[in-house]
C-alpha atoms as a PDB file:
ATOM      1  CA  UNK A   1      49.335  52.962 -51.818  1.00  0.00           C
ATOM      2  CA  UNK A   2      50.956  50.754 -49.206  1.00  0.00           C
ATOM      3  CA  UNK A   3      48.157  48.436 -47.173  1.00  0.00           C
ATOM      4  CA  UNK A   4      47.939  49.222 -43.498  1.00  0.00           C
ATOM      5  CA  UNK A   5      49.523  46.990 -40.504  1.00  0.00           C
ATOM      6  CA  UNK A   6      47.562  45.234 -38.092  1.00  0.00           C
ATOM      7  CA  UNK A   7      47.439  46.161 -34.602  1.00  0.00           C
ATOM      8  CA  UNK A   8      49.497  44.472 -31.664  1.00  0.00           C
ATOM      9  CA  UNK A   9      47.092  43.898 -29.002  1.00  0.00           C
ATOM     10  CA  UNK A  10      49.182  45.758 -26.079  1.00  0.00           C
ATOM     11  CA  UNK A  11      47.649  43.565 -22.978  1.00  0.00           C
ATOM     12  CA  UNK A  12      48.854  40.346 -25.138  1.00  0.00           C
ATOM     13  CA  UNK A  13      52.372  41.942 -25.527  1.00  0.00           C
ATOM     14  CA  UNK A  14      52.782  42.264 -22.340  1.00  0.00           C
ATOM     15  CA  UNK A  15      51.290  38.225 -21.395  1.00  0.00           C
ATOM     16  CA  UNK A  16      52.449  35.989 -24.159  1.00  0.00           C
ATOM     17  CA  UNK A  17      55.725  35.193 -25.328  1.00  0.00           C
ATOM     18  CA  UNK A  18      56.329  32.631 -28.752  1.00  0.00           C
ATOM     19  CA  UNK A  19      59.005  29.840 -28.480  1.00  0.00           C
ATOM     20  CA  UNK A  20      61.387  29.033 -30.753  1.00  0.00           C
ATOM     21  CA  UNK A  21      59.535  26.555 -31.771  1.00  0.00           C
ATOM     22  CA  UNK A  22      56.385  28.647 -32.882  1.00  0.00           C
ATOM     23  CA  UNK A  23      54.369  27.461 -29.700  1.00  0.00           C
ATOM     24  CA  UNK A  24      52.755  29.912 -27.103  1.00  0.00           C
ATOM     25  CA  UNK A  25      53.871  30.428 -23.510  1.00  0.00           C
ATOM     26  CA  UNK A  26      51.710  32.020 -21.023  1.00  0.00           C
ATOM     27  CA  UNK A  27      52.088  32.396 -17.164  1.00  0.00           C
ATOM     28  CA  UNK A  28      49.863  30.303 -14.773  1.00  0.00           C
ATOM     29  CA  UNK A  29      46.779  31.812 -13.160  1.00  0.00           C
ATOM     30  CA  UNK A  30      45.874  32.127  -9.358  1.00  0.00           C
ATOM     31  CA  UNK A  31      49.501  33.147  -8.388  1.00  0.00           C
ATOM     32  CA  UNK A  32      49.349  37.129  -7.741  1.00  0.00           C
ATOM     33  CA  UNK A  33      46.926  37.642  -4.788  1.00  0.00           C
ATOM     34  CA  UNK A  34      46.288  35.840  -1.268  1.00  0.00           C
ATOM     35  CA  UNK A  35      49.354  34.195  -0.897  1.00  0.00           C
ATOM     36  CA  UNK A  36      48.487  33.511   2.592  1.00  0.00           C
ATOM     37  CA  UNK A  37      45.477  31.674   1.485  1.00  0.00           C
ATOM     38  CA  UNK A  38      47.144  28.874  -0.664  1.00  0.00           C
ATOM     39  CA  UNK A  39      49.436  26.446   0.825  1.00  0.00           C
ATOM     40  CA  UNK A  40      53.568  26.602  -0.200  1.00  0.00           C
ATOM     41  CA  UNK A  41      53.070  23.497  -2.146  1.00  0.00           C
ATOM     42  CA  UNK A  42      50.275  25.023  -4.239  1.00  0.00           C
ATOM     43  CA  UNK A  43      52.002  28.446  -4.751  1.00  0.00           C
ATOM     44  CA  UNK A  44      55.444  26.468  -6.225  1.00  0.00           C
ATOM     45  CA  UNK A  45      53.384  24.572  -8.483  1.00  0.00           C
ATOM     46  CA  UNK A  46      52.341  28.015  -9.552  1.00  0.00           C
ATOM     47  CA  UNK A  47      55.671  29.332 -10.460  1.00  0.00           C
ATOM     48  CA  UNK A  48      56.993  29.822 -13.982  1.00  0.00           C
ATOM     49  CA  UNK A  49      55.290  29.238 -17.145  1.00  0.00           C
ATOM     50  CA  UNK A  50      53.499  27.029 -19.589  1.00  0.00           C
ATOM     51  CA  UNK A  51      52.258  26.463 -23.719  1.00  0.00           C
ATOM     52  CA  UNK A  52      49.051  27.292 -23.694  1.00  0.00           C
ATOM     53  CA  UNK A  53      46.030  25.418 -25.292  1.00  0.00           C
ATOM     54  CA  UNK A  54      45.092  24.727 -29.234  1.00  0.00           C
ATOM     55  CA  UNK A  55      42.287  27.092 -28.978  1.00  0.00           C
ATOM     56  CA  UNK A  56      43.962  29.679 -27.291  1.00  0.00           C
ATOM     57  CA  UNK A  57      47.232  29.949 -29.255  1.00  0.00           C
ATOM     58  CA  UNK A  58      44.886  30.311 -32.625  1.00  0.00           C
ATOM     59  CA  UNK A  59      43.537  33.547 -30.510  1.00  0.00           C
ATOM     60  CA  UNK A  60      46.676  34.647 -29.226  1.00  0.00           C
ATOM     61  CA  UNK A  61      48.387  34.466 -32.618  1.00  0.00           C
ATOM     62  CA  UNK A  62      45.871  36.358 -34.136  1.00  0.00           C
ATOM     63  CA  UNK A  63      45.892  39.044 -31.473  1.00  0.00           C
ATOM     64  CA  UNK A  64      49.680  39.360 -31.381  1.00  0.00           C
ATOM     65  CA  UNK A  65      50.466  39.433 -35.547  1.00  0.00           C
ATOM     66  CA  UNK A  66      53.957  39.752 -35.895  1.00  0.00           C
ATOM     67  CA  UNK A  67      55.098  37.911 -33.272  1.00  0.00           C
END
């Protein structure tokens, strides 16, 4: 009898992506909501994406299996 597959956790799917180097990239936090509220300077350093910690990618890797 063939062993069952872990689960993808959907909300990490959707989150994380892996580089081709094995690390994990996340989006930055604070960006989405009042705008109006955080100076242009702020909201540019905001943009795009970055590896996330140690401790997180050991989470992250274990949520998202066969990534």
């Amino acid at each position: 009898m063939a062993k069952a597959k872990q689960k993808s956790h959907s909300a990490s799917k959707k989150r994380y992506k892996i580089s081709g180097t094995g690390k994990v990239i996340r989006f930055q936090a604070y960006k989405k909501h009042k705008a109006e509220a955080k100076s242009g300077k702020r909201r540019r350093q905001l943009r795009g994406s970055v590896v996330a910690s140690k401790p997180d990618e050991k989470i992250i890797k274990q949520l998202l299996p066969y990534l």
